[in-house]
N, C-alpha and C. Protein backbone atom coordinates (compact mmCIF):
# COMPACT_ATOMS: atom_id res chain seq x y z
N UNK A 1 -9.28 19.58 2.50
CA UNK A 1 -8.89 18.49 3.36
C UNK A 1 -7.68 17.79 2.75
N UNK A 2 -6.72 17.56 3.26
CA UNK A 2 -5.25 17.12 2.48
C UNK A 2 -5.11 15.55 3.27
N UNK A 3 -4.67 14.97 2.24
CA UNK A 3 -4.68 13.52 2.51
C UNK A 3 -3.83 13.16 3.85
N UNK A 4 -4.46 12.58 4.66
CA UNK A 4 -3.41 11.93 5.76
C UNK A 4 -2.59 10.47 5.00
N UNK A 5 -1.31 10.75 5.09
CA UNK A 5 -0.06 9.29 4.41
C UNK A 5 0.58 8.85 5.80
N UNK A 6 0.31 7.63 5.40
CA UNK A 6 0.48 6.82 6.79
C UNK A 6 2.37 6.89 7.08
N UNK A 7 3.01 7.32 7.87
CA UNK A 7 4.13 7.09 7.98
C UNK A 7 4.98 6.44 7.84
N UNK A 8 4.59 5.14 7.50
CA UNK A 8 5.35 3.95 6.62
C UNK A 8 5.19 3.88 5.31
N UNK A 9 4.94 4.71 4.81
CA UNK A 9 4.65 5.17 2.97
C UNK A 9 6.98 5.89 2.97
N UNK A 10 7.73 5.39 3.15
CA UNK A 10 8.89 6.34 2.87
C UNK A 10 9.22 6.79 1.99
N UNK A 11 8.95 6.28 0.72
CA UNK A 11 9.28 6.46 -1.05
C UNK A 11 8.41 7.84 -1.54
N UNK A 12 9.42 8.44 -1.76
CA UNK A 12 8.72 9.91 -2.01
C UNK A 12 8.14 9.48 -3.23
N UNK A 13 8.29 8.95 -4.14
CA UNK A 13 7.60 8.20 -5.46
C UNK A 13 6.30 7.95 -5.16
N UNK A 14 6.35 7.26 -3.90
CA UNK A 14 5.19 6.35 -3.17
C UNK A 14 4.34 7.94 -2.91
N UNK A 15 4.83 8.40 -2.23
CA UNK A 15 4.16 9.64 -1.57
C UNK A 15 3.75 10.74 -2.78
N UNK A 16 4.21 11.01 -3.44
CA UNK A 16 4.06 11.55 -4.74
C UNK A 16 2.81 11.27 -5.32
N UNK A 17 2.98 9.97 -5.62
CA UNK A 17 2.04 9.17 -6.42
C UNK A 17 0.66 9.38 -5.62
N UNK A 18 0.58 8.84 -4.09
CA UNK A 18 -0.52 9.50 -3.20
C UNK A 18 -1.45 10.51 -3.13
N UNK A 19 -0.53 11.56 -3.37
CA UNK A 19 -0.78 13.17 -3.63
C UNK A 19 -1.44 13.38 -4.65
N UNK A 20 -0.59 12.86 -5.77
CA UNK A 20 -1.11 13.42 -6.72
C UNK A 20 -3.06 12.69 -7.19
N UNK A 21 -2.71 11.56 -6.76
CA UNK A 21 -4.03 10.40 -6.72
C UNK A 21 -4.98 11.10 -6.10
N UNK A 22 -4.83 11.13 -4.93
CA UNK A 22 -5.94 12.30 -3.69
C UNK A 22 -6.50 13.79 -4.74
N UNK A 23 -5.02 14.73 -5.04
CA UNK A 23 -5.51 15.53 -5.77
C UNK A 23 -6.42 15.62 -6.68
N UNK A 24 -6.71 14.37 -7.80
CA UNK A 24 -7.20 14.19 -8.82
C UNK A 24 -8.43 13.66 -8.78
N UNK A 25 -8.73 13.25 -7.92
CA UNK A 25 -10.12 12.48 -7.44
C UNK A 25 -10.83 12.55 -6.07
N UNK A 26 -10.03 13.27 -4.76
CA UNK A 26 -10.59 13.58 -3.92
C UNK A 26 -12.39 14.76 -3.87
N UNK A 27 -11.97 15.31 -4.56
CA UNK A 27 -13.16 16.44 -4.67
C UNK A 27 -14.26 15.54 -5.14
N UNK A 28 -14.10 14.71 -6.36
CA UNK A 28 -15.15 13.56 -6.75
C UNK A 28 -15.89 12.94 -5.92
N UNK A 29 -14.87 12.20 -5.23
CA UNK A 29 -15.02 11.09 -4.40
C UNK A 29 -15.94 11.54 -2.71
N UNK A 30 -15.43 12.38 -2.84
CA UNK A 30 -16.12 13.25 -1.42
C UNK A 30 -17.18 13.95 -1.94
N UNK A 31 -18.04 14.02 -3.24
CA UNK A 31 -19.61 14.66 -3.75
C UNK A 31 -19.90 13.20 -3.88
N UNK A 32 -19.37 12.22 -4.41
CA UNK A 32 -20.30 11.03 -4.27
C UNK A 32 -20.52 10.76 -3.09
N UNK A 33 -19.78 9.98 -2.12
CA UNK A 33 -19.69 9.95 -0.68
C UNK A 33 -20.98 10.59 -0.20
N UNK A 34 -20.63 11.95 -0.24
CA UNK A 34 -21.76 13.13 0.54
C UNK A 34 -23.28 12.73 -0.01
N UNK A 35 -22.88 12.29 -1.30
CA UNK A 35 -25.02 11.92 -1.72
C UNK A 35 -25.15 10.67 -1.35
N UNK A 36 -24.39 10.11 -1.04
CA UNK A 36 -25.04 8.67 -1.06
C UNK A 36 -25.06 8.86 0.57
N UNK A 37 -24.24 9.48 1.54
CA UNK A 37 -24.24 9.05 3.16
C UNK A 37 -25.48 10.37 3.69
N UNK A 38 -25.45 11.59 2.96
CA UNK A 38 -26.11 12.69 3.23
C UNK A 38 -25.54 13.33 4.35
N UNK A 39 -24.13 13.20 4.56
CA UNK A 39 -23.31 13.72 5.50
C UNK A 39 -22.13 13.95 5.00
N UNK A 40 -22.29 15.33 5.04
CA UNK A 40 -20.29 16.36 4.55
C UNK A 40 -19.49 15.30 5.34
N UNK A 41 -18.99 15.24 6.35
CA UNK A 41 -18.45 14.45 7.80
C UNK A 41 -18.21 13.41 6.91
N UNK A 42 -19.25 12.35 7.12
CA UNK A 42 -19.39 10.67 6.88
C UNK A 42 -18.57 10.79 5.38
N UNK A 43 -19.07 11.43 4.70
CA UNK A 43 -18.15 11.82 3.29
C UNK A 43 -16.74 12.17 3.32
N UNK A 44 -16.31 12.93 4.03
CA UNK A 44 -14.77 12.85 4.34
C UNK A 44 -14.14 12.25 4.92
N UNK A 45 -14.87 11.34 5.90
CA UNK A 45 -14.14 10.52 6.76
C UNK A 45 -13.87 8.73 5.38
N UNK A 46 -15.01 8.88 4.88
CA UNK A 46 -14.78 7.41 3.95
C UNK A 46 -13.60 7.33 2.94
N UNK A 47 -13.71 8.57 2.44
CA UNK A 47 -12.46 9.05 1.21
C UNK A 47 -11.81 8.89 1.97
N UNK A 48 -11.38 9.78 3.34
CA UNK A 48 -9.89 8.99 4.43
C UNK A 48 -9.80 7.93 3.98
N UNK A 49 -10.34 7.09 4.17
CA UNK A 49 -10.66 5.53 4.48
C UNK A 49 -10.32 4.85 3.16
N UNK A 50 -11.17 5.64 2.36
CA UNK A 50 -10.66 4.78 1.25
C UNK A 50 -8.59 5.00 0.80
N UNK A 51 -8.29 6.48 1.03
CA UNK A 51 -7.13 6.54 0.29
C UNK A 51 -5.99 5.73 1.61
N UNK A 52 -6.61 5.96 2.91
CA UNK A 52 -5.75 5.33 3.52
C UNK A 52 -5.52 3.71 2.99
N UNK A 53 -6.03 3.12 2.92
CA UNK A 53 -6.65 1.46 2.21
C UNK A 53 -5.71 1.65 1.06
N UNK A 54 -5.76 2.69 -0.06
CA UNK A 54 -4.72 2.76 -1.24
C UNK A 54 -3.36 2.76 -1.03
N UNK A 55 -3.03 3.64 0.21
CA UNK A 55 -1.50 3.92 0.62
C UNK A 55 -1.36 2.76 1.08
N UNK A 56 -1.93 1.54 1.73
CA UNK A 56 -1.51 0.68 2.59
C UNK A 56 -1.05 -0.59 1.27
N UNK A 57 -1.99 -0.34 0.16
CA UNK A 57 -1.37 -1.35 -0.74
C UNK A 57 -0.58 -0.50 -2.47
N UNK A 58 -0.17 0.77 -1.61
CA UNK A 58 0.77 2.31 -2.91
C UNK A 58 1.19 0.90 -3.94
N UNK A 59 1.59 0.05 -3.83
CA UNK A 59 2.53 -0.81 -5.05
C UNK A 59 1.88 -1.09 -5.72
N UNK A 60 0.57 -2.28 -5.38
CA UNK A 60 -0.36 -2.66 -6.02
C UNK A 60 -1.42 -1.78 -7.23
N UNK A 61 -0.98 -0.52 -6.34
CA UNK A 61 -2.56 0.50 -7.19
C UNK A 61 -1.55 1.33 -8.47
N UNK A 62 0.07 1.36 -8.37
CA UNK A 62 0.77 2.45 -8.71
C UNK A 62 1.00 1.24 -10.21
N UNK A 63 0.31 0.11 -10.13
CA UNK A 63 0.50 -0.66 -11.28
C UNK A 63 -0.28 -0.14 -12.23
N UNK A 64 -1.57 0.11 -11.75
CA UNK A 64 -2.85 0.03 -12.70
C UNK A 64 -2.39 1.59 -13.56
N UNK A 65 -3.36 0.89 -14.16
CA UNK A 65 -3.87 2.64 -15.36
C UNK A 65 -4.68 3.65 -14.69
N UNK A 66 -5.12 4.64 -15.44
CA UNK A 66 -5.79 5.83 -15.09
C UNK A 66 -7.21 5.09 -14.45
N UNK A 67 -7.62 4.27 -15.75
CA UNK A 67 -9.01 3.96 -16.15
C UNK A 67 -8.80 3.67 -14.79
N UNK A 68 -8.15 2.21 -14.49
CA UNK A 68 -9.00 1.28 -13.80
C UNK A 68 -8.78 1.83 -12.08
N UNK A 69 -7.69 3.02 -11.91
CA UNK A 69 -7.83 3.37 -10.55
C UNK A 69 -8.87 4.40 -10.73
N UNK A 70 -9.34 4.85 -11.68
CA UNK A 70 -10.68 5.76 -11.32
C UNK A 70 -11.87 4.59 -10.65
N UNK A 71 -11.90 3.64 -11.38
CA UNK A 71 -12.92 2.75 -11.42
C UNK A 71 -13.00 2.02 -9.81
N UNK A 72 -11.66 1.62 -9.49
CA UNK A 72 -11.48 0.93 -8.38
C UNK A 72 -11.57 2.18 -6.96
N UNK A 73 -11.28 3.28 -7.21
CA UNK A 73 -11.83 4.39 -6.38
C UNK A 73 -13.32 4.74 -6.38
N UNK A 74 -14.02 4.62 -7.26
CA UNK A 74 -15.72 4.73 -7.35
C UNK A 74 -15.97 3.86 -6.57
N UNK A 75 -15.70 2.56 -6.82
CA UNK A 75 -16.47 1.07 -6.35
C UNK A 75 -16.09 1.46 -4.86
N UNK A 76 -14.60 1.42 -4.25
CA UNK A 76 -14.15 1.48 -2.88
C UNK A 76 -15.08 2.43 -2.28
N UNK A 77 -15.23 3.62 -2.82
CA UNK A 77 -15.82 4.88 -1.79
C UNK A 77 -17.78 4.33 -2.18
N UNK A 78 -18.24 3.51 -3.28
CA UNK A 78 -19.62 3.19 -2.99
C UNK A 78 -19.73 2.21 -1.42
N UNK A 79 -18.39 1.04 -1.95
CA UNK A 79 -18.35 -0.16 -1.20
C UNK A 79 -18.52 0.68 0.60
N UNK A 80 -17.33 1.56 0.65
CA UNK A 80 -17.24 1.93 2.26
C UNK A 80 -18.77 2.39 2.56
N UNK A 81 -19.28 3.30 1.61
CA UNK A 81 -20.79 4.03 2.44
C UNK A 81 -21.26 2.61 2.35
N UNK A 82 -21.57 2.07 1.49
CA UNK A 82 -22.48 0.63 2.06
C UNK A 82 -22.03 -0.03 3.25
N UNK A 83 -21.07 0.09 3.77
CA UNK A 83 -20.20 -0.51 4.87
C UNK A 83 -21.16 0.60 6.12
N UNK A 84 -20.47 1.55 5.56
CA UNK A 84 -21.33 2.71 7.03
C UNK A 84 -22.51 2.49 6.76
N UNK A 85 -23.99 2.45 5.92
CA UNK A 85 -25.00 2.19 5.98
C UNK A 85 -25.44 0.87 7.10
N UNK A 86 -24.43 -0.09 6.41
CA UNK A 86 -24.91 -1.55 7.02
C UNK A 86 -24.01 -0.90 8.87
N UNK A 87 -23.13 -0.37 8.77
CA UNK A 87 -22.91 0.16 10.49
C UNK A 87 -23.58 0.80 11.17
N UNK A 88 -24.32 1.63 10.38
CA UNK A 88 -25.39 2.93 11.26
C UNK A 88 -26.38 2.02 11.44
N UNK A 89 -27.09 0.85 10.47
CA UNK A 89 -27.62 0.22 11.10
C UNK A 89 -27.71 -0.99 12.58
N UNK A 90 -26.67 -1.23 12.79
CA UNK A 90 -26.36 -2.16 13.49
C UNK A 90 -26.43 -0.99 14.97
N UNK A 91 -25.43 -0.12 15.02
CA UNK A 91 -26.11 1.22 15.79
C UNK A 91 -27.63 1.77 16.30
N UNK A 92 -28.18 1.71 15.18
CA UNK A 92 -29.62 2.11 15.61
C UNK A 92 -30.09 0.73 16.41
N UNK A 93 -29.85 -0.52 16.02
CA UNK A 93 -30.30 -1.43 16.60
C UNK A 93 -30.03 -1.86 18.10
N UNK A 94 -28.50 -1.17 18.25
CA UNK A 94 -28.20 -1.54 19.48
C UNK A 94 -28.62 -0.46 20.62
N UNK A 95 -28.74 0.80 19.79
CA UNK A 95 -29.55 1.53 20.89
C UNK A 95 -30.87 1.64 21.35
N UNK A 96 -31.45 1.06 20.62
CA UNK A 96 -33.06 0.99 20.31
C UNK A 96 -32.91 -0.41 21.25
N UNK A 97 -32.26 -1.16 21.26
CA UNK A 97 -32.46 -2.66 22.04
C UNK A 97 -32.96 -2.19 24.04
N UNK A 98 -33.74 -3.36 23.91
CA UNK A 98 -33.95 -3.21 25.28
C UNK A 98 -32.95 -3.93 26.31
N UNK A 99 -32.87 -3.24 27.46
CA UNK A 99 -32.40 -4.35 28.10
C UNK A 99 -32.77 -5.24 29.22
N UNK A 100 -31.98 -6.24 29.87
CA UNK A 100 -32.44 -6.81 30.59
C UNK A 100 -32.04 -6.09 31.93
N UNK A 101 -32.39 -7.68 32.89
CA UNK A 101 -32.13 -7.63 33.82
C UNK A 101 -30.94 -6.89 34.50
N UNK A 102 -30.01 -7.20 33.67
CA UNK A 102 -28.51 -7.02 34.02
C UNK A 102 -27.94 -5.93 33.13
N UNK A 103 -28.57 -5.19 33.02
CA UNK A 103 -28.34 -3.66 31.58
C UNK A 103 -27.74 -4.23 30.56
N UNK A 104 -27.74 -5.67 29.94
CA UNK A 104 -27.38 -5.45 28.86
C UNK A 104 -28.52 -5.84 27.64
N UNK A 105 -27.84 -5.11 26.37
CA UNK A 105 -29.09 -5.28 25.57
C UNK A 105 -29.47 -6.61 25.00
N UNK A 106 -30.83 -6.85 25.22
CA UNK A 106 -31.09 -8.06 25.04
C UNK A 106 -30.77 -8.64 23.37
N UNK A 107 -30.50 -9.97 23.54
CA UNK A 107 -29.58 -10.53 21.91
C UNK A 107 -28.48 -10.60 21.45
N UNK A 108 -27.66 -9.34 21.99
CA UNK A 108 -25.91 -9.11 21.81
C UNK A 108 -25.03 -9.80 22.19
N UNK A 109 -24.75 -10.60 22.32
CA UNK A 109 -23.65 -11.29 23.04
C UNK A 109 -22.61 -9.87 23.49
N UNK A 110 -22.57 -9.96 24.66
CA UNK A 110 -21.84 -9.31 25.77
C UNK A 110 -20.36 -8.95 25.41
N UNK A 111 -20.18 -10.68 25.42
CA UNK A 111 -18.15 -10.24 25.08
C UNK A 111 -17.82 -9.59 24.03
N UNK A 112 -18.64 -10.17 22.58
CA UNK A 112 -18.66 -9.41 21.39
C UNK A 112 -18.68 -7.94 21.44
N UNK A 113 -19.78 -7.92 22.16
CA UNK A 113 -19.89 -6.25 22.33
C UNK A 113 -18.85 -5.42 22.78
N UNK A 114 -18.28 -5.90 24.19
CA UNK A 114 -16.77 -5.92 24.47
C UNK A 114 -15.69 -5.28 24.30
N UNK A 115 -15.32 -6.79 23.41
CA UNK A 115 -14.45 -6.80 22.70
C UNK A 115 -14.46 -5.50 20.99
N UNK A 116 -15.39 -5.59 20.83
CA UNK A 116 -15.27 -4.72 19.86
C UNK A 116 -15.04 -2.79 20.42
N UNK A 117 -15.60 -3.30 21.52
CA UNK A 117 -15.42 -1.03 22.06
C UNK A 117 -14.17 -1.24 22.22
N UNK A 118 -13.68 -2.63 23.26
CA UNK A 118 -12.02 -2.15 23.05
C UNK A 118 -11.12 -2.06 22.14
N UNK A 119 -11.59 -2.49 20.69
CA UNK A 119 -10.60 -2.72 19.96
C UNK A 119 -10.84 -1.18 19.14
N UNK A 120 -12.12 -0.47 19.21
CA UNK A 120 -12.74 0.58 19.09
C UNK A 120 -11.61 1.72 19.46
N UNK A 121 -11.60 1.27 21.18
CA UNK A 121 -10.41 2.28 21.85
C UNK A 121 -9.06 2.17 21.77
N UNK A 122 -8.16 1.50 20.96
CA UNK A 122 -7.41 1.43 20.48
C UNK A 122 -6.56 2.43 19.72
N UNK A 123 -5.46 3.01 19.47
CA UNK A 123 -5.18 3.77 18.58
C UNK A 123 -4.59 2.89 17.47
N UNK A 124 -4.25 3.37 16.39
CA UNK A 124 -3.86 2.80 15.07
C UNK A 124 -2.78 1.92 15.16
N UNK A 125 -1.81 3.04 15.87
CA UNK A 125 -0.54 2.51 16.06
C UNK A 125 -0.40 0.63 17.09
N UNK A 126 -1.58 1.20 18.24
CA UNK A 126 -1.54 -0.31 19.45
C UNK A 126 -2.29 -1.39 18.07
N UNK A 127 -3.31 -1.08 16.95
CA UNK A 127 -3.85 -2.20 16.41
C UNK A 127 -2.56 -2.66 15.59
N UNK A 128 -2.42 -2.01 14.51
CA UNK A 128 -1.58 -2.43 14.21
C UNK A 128 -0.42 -3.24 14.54
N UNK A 129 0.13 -2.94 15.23
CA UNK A 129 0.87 -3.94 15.97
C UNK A 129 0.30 -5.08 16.80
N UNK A 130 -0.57 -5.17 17.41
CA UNK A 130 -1.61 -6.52 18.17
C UNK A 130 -1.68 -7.41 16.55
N UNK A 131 -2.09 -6.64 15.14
CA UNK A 131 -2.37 -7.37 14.42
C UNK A 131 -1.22 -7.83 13.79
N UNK A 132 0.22 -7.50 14.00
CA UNK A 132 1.28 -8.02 13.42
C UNK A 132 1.57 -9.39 14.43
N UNK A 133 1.29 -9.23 15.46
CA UNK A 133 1.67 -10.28 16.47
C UNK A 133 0.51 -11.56 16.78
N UNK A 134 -0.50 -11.35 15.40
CA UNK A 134 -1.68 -12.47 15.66
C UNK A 134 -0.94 -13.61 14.97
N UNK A 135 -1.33 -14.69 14.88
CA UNK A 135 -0.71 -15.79 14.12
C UNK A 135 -1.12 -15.61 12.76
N UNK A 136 -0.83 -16.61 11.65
CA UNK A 136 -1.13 -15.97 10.30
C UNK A 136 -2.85 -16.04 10.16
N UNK A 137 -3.00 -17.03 10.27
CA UNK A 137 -4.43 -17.41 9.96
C UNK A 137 -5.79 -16.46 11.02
N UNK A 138 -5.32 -15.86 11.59
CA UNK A 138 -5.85 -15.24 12.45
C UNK A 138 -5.65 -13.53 11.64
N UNK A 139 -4.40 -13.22 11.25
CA UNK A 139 -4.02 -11.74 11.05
C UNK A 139 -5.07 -11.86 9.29
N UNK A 140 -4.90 -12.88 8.26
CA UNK A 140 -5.69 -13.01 7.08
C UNK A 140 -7.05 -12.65 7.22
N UNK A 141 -7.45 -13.56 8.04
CA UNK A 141 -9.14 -13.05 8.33
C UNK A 141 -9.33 -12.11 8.90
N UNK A 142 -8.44 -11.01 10.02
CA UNK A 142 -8.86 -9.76 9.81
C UNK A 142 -8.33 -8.61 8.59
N UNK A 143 -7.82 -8.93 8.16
CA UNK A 143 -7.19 -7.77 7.36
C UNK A 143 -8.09 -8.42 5.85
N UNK A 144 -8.64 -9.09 5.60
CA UNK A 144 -9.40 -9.47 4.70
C UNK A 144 -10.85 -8.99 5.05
N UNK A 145 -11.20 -8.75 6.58
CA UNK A 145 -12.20 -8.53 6.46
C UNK A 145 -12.15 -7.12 6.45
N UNK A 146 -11.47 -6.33 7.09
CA UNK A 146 -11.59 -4.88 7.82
C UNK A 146 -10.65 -3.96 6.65
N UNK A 147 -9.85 -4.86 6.19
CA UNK A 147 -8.72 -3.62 5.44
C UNK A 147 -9.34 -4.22 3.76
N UNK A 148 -9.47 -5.46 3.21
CA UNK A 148 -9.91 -5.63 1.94
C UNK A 148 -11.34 -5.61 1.82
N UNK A 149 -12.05 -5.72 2.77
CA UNK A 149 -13.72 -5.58 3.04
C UNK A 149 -14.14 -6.75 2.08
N UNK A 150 -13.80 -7.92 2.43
CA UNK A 150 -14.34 -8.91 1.72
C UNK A 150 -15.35 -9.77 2.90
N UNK A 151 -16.47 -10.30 2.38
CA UNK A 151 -17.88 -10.67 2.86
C UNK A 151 -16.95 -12.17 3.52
N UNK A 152 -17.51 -12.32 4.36
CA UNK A 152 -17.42 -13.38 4.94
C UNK A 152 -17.48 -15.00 3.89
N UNK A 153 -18.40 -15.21 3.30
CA UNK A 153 -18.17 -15.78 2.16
C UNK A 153 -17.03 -16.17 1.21
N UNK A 154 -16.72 -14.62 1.03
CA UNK A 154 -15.47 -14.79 -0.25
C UNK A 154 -14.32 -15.14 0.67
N UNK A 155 -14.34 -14.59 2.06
CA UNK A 155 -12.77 -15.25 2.73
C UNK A 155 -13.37 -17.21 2.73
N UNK A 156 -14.44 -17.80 3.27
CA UNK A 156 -14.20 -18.16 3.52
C UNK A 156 -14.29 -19.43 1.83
N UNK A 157 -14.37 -18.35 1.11
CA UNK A 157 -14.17 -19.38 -0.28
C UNK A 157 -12.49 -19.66 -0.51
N UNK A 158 -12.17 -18.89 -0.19
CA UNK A 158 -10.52 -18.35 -0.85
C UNK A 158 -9.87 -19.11 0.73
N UNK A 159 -10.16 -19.82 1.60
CA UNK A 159 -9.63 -20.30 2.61
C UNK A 159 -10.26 -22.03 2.19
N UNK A 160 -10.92 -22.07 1.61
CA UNK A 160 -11.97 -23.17 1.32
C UNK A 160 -12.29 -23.76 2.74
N UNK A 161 -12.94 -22.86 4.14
CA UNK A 161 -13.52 -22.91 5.01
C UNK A 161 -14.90 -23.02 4.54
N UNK A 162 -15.83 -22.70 5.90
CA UNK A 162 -17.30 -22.45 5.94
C UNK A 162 -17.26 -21.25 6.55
N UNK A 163 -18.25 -20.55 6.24
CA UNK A 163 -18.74 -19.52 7.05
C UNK A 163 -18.49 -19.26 8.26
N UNK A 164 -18.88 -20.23 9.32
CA UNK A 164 -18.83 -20.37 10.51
C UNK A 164 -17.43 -20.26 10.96
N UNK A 165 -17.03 -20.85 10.30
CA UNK A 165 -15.65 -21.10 10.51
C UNK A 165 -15.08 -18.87 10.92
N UNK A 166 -15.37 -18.81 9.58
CA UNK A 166 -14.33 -17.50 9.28
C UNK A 166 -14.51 -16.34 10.53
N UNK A 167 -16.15 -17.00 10.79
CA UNK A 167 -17.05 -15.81 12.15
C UNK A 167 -16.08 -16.42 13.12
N UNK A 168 -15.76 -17.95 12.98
CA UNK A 168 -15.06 -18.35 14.90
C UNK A 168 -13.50 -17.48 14.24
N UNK A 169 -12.88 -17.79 13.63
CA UNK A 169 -11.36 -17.31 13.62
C UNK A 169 -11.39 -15.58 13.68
N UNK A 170 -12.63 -14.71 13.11
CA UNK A 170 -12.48 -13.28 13.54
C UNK A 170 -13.10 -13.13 15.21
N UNK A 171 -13.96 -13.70 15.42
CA UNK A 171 -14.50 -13.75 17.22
C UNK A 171 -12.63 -14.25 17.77
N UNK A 172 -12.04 -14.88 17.32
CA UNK A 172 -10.93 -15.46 18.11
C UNK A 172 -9.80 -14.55 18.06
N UNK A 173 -9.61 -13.91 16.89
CA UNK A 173 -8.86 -12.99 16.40
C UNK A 173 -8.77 -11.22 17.00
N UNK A 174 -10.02 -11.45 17.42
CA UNK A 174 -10.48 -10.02 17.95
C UNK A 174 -10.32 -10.23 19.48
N UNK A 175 -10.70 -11.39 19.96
CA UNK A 175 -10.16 -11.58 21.19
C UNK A 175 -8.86 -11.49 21.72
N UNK A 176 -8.02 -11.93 20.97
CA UNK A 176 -6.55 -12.40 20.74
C UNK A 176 -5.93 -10.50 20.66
N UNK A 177 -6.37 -9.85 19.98
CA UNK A 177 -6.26 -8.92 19.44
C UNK A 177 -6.34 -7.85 21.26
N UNK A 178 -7.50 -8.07 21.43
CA UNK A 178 -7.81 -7.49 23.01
C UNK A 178 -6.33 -8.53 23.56
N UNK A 179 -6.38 -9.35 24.45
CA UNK A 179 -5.25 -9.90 24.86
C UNK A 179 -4.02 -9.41 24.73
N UNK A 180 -3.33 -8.94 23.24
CA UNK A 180 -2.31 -8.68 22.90
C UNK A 180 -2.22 -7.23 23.71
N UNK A 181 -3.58 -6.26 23.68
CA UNK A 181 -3.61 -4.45 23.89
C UNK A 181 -3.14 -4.83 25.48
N UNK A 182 -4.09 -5.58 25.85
CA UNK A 182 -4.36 -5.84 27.34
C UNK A 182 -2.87 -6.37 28.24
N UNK A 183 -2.02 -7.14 27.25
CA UNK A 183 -0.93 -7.58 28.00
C UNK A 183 0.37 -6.21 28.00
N UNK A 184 0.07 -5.87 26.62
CA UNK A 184 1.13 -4.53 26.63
C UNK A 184 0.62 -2.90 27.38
N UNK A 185 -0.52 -3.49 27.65
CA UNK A 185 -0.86 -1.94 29.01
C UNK A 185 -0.41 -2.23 30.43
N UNK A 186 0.20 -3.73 30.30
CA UNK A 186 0.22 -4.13 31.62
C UNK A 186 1.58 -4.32 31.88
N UNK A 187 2.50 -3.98 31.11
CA UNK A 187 3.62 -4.10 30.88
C UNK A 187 4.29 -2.26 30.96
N UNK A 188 3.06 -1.81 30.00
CA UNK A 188 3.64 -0.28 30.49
C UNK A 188 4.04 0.41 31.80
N UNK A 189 2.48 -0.23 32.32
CA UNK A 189 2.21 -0.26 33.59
C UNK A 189 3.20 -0.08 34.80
N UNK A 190 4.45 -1.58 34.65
CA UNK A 190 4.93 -1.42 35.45
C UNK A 190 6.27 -0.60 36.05
């Protein structure tokens, strides 16, 4: 499986450095993955995930030493399967939910639900851009939550918010986010 490099990586240094990173620890990283998710698949798709996450911050990681990007690659590819664990659960829950009156599953909030398939159906390229065009405080709390995978907590320590808070600015953000897809399909449109 050969690393996908996001097209805004231009520095063959940058890209180099990628390669050679993937080379050296991909095979690892994808036998841990695989025992901890019990899926070949779910295992290659997280290592994606994780090296894509590395290319997106190549400067930051091309600082460190051997040690500590081995170390910070273990933790990332444990951190993501705990991420898919805590997702497959939320999955089983929503299919297992009953519903009501009105087919939806009872407990979910509706728009949430929503809003998240559309941002689901999205390609990389439409998020990305919806998320360059959020305001700042809006683009921080997602890319803190989804691209640095930090707990709701730690954003909202490092914002010196509340909790609540960080849930209303990603519910607002993700909305905003739909809005942005929704106004530029309508623009293609015409």
């Amino acid at each position: 499986m050969p690393m996908l490099i996001p097209k805004t990586i231009e520095s063959e240094d940058d890209r180099a450095f990628l390669e050679q990173l993937f080379d050296a620890h991909c095979v690892r990283l994808r036998r841990k993955a695989a025992a901890l998710t019990q899926s070949r698949q779910v295992a290659e798709d997280l290592v994606q995930d994780v090296f894509l996450y590395v290319a997106a911050h190549v400067r930051k990681f091309r600082q460190m030493d051997s040690c500590t990007l081995r170390h910070i690659l273990d933790i990332s590819v444990k951190r993501w399967c705990c991420d898919w664990f805590r997702a497959e659960e939320v999955r089983k829950k929503h299919q297992s939910g009953s519903l009501d009156d009105e087919g939806f599953v009872s407990g979910i909030s509706a728009a949430a639900d929503t809003e998240e398939a559309a941002i689901e159906n999205l390609s990389v390229e439409e998020l990305t851009e919806a998320i360059r065009k959020l305001p700042d405080h809006y683009r921080y709390v997602i890319e803190a939550k989804y691209l640095l995978n930090l707990k709701d907590g730690e954003i909202a320590k490092e914002l010196g918010i509340g909790k609540a808070s960080v849930r209303q600015y990603l519910t607002r953000a993700r909305r905003k986010i739909c809005e942005l897809c929704e106004g530029d399909t309508h623009e293609t449109e015409r």
